[in-house]
PDB file of N, CA and C in Angstrom:
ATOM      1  N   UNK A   1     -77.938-142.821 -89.828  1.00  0.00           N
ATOM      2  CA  UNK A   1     -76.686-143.563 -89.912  1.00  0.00           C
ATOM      3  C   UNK A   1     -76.109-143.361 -91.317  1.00  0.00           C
ATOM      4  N   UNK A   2     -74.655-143.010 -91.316  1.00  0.00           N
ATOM      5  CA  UNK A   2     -74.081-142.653 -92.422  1.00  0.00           C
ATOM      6  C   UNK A   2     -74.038-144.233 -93.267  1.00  0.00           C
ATOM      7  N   UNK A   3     -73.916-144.035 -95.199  1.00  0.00           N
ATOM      8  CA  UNK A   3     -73.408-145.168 -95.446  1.00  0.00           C
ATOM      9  C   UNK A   3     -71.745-145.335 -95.769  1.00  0.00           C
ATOM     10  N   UNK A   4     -71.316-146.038 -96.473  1.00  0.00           N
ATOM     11  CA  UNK A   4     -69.841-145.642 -97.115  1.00  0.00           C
ATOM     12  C   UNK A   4     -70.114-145.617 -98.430  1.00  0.00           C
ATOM     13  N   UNK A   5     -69.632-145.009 -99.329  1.00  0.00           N
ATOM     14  CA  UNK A   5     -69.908-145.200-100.939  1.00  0.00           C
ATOM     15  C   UNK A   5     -68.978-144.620-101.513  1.00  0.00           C
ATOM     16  N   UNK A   6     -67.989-145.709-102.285  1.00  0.00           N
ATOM     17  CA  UNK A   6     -67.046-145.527-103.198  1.00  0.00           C
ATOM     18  C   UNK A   6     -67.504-144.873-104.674  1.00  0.00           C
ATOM     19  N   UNK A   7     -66.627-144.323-104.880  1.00  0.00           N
ATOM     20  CA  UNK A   7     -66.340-143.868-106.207  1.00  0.00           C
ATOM     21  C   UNK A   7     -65.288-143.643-107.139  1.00  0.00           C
ATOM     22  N   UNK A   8     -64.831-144.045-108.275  1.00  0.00           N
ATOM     23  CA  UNK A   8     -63.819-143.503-109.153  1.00  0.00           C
ATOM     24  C   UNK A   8     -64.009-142.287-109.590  1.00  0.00           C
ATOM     25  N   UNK A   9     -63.174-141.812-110.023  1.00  0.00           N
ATOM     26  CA  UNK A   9     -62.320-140.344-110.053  1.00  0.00           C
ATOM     27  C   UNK A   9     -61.252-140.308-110.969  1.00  0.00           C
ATOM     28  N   UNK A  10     -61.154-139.553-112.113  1.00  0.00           N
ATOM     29  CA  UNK A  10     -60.180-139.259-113.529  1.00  0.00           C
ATOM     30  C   UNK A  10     -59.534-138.622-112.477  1.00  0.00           C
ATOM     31  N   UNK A  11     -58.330-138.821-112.554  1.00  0.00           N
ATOM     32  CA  UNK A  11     -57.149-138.289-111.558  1.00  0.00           C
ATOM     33  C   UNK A  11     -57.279-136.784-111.883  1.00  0.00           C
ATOM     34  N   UNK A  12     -57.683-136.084-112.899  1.00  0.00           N
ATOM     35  CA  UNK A  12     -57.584-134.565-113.139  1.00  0.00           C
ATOM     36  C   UNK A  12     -58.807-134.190-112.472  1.00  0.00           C
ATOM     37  N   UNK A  13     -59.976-134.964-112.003  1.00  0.00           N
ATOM     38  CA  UNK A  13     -61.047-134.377-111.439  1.00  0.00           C
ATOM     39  C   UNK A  13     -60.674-134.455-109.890  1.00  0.00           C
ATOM     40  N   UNK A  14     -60.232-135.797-109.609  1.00  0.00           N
ATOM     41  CA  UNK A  14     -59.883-135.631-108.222  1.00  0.00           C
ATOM     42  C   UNK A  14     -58.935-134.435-107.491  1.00  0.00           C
ATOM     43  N   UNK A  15     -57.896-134.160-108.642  1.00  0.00           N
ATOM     44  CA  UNK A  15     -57.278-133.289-108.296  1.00  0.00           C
ATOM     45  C   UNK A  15     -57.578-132.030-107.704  1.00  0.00           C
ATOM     46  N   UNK A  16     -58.716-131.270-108.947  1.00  0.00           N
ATOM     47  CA  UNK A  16     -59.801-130.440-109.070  1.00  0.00           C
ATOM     48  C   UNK A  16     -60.256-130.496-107.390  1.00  0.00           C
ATOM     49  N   UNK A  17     -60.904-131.637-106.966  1.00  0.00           N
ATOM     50  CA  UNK A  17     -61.808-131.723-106.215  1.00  0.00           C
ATOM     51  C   UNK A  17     -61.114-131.630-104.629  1.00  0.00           C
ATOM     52  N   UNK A  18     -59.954-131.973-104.972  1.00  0.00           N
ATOM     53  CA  UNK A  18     -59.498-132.120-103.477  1.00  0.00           C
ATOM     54  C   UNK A  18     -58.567-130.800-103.017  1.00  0.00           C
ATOM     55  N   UNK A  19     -58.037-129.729-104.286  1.00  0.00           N
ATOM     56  CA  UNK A  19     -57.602-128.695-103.902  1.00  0.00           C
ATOM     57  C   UNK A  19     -58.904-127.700-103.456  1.00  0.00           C
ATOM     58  N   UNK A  20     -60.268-128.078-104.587  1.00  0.00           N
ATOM     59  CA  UNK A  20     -61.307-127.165-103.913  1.00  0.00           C
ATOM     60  C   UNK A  20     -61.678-127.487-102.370  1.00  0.00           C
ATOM     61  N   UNK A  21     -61.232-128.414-101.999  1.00  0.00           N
ATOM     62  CA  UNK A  21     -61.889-129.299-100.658  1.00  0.00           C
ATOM     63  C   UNK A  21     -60.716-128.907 -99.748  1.00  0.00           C
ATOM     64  N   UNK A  22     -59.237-128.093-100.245  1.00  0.00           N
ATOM     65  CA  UNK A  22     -58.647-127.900 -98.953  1.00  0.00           C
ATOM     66  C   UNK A  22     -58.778-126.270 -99.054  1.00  0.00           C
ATOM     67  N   UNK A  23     -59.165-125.551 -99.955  1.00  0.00           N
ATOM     68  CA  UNK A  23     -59.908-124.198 -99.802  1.00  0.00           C
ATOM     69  C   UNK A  23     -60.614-124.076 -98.947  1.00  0.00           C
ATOM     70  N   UNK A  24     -61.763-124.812 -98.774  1.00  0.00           N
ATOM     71  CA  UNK A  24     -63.114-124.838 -98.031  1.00  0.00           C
ATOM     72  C   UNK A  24     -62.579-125.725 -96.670  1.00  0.00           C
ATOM     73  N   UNK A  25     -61.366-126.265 -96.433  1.00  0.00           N
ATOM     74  CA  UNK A  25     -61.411-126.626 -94.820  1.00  0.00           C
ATOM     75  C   UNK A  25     -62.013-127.683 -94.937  1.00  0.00           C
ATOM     76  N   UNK A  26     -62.089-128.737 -95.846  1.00  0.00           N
ATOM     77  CA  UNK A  26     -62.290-130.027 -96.213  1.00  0.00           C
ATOM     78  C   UNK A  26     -61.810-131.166 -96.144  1.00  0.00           C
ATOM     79  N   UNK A  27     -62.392-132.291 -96.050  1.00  0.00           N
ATOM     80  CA  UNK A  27     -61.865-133.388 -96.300  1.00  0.00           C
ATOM     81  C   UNK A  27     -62.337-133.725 -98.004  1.00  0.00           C
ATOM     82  N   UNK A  28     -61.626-134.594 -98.674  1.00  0.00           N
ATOM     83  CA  UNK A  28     -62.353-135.086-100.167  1.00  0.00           C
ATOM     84  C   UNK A  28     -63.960-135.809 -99.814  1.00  0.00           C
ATOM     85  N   UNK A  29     -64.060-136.421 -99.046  1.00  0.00           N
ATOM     86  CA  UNK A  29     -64.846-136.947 -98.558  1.00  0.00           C
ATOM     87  C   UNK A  29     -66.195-135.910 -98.118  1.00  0.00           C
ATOM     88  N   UNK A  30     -65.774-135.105 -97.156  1.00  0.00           N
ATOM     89  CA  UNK A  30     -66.637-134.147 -96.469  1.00  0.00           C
ATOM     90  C   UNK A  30     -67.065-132.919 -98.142  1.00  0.00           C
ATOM     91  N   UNK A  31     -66.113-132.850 -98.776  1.00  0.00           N
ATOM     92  CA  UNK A  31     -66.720-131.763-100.046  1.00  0.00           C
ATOM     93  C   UNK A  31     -67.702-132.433-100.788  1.00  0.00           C
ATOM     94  N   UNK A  32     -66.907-134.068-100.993  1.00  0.00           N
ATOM     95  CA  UNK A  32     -68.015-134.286-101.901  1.00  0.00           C
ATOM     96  C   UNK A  32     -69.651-134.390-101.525  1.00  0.00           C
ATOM     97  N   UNK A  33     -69.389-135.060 -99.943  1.00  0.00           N
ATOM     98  CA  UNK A  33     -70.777-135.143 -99.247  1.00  0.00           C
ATOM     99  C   UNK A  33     -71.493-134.129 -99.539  1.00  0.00           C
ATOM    100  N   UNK A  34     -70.939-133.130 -99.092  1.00  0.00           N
ATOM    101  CA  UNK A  34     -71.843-131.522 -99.042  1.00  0.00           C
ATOM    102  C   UNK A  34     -72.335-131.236-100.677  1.00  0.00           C
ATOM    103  N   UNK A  35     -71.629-131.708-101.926  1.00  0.00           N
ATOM    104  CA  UNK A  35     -71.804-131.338-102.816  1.00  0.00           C
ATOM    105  C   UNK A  35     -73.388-131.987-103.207  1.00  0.00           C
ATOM    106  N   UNK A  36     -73.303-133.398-102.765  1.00  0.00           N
ATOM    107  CA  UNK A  36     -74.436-134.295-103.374  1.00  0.00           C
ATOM    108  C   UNK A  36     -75.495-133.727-102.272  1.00  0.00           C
ATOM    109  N   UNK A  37     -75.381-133.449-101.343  1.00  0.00           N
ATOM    110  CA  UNK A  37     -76.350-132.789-100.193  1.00  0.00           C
ATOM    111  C   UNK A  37     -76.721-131.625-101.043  1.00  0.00           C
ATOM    112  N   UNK A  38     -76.120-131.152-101.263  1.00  0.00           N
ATOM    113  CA  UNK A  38     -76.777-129.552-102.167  1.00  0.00           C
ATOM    114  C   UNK A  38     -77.058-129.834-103.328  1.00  0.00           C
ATOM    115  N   UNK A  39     -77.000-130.372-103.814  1.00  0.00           N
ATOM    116  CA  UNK A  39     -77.845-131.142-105.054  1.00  0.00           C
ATOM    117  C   UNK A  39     -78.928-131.837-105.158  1.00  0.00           C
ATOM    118  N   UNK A  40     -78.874-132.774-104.437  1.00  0.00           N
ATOM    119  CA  UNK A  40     -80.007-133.172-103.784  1.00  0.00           C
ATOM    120  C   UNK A  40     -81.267-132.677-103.000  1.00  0.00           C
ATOM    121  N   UNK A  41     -80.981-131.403-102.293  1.00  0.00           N
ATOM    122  CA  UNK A  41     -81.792-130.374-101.295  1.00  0.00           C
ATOM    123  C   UNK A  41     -82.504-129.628-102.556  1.00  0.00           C
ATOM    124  N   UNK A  42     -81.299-129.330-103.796  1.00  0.00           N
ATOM    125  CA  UNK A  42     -82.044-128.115-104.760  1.00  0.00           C
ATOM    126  C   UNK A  42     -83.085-128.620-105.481  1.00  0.00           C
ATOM    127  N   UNK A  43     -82.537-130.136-105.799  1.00  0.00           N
ATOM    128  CA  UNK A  43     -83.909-130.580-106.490  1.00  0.00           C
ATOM    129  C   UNK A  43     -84.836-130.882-106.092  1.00  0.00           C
ATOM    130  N   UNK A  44     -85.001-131.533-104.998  1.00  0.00           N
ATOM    131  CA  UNK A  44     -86.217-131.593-103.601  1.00  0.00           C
ATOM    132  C   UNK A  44     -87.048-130.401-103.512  1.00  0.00           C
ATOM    133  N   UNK A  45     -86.246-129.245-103.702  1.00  0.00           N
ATOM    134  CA  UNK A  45     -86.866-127.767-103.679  1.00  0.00           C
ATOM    135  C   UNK A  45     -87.402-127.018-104.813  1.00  0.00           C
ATOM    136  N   UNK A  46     -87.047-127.903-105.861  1.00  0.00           N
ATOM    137  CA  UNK A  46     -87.096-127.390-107.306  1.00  0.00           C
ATOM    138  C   UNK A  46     -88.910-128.251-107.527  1.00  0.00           C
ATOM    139  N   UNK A  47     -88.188-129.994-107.327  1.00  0.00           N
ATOM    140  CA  UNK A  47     -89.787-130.548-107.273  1.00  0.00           C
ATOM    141  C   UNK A  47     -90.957-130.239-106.759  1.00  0.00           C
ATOM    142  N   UNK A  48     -90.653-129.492-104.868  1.00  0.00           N
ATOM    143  CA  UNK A  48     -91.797-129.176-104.277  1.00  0.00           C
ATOM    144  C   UNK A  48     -92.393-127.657-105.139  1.00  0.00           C
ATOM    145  N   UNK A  49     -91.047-127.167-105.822  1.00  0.00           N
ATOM    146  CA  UNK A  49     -91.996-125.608-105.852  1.00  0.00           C
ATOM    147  C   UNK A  49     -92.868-125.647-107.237  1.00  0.00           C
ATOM    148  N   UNK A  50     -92.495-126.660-108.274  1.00  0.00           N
ATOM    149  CA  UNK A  50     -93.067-127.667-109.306  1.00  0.00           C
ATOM    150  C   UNK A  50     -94.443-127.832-109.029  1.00  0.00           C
ATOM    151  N   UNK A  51     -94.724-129.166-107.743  1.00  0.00           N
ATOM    152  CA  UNK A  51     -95.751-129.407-107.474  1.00  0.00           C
ATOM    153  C   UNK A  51     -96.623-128.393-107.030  1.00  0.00           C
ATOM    154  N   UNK A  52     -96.265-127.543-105.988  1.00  0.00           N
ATOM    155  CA  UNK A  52     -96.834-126.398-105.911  1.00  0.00           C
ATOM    156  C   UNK A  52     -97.683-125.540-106.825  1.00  0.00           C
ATOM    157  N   UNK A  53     -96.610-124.981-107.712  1.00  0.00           N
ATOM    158  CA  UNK A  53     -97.359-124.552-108.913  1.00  0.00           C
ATOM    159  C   UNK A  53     -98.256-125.466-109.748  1.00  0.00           C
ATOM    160  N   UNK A  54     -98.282-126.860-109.691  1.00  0.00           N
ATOM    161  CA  UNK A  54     -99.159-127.231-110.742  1.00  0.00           C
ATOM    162  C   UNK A  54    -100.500-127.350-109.740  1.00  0.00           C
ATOM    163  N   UNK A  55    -100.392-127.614-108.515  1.00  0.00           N
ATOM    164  CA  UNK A  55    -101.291-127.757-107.452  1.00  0.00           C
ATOM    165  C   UNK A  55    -102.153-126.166-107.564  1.00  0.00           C
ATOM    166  N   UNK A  56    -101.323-125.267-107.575  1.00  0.00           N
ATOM    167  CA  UNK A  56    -102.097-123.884-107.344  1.00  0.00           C
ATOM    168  C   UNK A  56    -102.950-123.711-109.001  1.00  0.00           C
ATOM    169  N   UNK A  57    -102.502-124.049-109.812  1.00  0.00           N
ATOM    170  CA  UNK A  57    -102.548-124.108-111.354  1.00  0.00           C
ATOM    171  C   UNK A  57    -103.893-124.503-111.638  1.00  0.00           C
ATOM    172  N   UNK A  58    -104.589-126.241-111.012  1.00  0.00           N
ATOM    173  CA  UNK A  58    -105.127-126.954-111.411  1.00  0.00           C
ATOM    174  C   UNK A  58    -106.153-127.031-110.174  1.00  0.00           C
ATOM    175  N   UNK A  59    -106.010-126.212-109.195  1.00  0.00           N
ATOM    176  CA  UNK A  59    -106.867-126.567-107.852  1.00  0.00           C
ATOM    177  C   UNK A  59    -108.499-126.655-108.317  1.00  0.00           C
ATOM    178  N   UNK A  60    -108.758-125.875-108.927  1.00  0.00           N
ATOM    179  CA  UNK A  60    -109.953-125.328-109.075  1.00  0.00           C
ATOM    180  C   UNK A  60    -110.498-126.471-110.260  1.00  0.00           C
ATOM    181  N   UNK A  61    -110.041-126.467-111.198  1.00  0.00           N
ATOM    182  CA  UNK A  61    -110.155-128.007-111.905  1.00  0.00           C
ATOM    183  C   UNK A  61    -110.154-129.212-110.958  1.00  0.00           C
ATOM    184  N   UNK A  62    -109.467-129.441-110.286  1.00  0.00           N
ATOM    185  CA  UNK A  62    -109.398-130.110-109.504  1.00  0.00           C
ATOM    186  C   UNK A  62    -110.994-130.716-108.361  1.00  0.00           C
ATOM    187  N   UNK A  63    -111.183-129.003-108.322  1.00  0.00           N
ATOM    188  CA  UNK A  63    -112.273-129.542-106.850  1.00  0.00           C
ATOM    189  C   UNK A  63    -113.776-129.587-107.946  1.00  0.00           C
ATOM    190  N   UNK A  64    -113.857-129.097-109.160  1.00  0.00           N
ATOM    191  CA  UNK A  64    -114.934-128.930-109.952  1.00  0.00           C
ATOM    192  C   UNK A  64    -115.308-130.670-110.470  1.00  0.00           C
ATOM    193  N   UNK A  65    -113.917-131.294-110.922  1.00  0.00           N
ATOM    194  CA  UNK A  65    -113.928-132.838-111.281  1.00  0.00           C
ATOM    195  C   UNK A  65    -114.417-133.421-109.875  1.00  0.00           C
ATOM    196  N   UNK A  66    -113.405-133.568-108.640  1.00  0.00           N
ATOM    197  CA  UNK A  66    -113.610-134.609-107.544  1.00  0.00           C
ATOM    198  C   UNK A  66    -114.420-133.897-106.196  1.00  0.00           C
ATOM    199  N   UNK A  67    -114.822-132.746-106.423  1.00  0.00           N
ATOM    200  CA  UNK A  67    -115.420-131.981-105.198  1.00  0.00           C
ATOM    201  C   UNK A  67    -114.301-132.270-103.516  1.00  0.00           C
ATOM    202  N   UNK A  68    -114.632-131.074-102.774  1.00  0.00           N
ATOM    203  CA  UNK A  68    -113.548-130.972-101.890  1.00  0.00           C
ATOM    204  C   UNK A  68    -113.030-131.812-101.475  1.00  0.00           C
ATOM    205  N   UNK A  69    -113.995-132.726-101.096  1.00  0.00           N
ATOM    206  CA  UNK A  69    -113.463-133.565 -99.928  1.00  0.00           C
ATOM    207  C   UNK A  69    -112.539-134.731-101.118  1.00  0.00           C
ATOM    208  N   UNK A  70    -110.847-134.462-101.071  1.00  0.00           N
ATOM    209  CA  UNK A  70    -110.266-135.181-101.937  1.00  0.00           C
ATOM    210  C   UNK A  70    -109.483-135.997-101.321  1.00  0.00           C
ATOM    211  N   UNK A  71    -109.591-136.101 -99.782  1.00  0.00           N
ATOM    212  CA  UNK A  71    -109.161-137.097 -99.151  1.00  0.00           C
ATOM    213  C   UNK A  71    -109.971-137.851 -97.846  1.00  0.00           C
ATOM    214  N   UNK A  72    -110.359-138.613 -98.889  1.00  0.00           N
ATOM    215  CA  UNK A  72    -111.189-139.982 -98.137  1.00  0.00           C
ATOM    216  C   UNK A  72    -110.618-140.291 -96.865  1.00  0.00           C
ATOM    217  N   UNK A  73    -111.566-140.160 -95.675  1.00  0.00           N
ATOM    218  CA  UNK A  73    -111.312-140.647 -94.207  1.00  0.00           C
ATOM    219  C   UNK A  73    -110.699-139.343 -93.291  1.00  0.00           C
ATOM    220  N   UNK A  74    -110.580-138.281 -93.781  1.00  0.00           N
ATOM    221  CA  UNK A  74    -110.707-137.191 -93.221  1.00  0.00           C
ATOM    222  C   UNK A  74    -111.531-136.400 -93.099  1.00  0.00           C
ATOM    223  N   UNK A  75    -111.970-135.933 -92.005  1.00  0.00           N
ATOM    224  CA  UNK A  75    -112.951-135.089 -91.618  1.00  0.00           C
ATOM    225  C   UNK A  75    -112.937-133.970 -92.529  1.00  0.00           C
ATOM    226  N   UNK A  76    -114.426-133.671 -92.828  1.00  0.00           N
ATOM    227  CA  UNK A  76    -114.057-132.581 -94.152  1.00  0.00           C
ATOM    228  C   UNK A  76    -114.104-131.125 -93.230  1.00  0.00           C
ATOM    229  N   UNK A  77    -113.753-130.200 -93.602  1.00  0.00           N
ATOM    230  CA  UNK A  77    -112.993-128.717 -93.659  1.00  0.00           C
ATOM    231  C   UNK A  77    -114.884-127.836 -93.194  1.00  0.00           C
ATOM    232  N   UNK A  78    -115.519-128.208 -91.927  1.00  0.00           N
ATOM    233  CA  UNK A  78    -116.624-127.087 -92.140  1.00  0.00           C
ATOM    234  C   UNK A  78    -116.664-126.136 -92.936  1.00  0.00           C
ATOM    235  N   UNK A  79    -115.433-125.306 -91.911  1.00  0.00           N
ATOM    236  CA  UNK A  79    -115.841-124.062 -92.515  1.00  0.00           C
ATOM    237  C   UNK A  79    -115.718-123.498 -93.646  1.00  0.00           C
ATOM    238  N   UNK A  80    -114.966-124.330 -94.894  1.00  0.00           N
ATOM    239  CA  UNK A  80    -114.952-123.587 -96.156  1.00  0.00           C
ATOM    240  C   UNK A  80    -116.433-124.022 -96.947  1.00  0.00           C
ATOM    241  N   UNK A  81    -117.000-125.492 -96.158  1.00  0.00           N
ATOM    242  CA  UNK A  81    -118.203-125.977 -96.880  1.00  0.00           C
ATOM    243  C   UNK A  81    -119.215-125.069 -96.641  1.00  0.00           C
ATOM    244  N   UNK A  82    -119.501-124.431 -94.979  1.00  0.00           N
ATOM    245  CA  UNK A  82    -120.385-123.889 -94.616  1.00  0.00           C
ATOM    246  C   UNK A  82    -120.328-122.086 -95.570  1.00  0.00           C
ATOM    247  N   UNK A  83    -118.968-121.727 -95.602  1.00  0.00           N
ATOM    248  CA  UNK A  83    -118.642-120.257 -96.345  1.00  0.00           C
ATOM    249  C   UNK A  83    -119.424-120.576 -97.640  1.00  0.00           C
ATOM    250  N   UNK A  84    -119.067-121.812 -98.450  1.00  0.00           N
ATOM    251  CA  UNK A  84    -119.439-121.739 -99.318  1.00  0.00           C
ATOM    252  C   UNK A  84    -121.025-122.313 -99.929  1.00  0.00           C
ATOM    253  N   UNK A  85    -121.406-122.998 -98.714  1.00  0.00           N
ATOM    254  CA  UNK A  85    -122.961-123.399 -98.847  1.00  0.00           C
ATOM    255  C   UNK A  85    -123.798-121.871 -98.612  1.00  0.00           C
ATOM    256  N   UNK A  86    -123.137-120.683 -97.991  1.00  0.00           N
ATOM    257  CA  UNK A  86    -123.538-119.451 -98.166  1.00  0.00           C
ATOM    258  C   UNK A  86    -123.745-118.386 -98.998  1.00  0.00           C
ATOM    259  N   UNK A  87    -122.856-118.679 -99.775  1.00  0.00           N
ATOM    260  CA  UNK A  87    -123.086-117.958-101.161  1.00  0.00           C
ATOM    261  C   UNK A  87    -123.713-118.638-102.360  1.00  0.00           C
TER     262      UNK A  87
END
């Protein structure tokens, strides 16, 4: 469910904003949406690829401090225990 959310606007930005918004087949409304949507998506994507890397970074630190099983109440992973109770 959509919300409503006002905003002010320096009349030279609105201006800005609403000729870019009838370029693109816009409403002021519909550009700005899409704008904060893509802003929002990049940093979501920026954080996960962040965590990622510090996750791939630190794994091994990671399992040496808390050993594999790093989430309590899940069945642990045989087969990497059994691969590795093999070597």
């Amino acid at each position: 469910m959509a919300k409503q959310t006002n905003i002010r606007l320096d009349d030279g930005i609105r201006a800005a904003a609403e000729e870019r918004a009838k370029r693109r087949g816009l409403s002021l409304q519909g550009y700005l949406a899409d704008l904060i949507e893509q802003d929002v998506n990049e940093s979501r994507a920026a954080f996960m690829a962040g965590a990622q890397a510090f996750i791939a970074s630190y794994a091994t630190a990671f399992e040496e401090e808390f050993g594999e099983d790093r989430y309590p109440g899940l069945p642990a992973d045989t087969t990497r225990s059994a691969s590795r109770d093999a070597a």
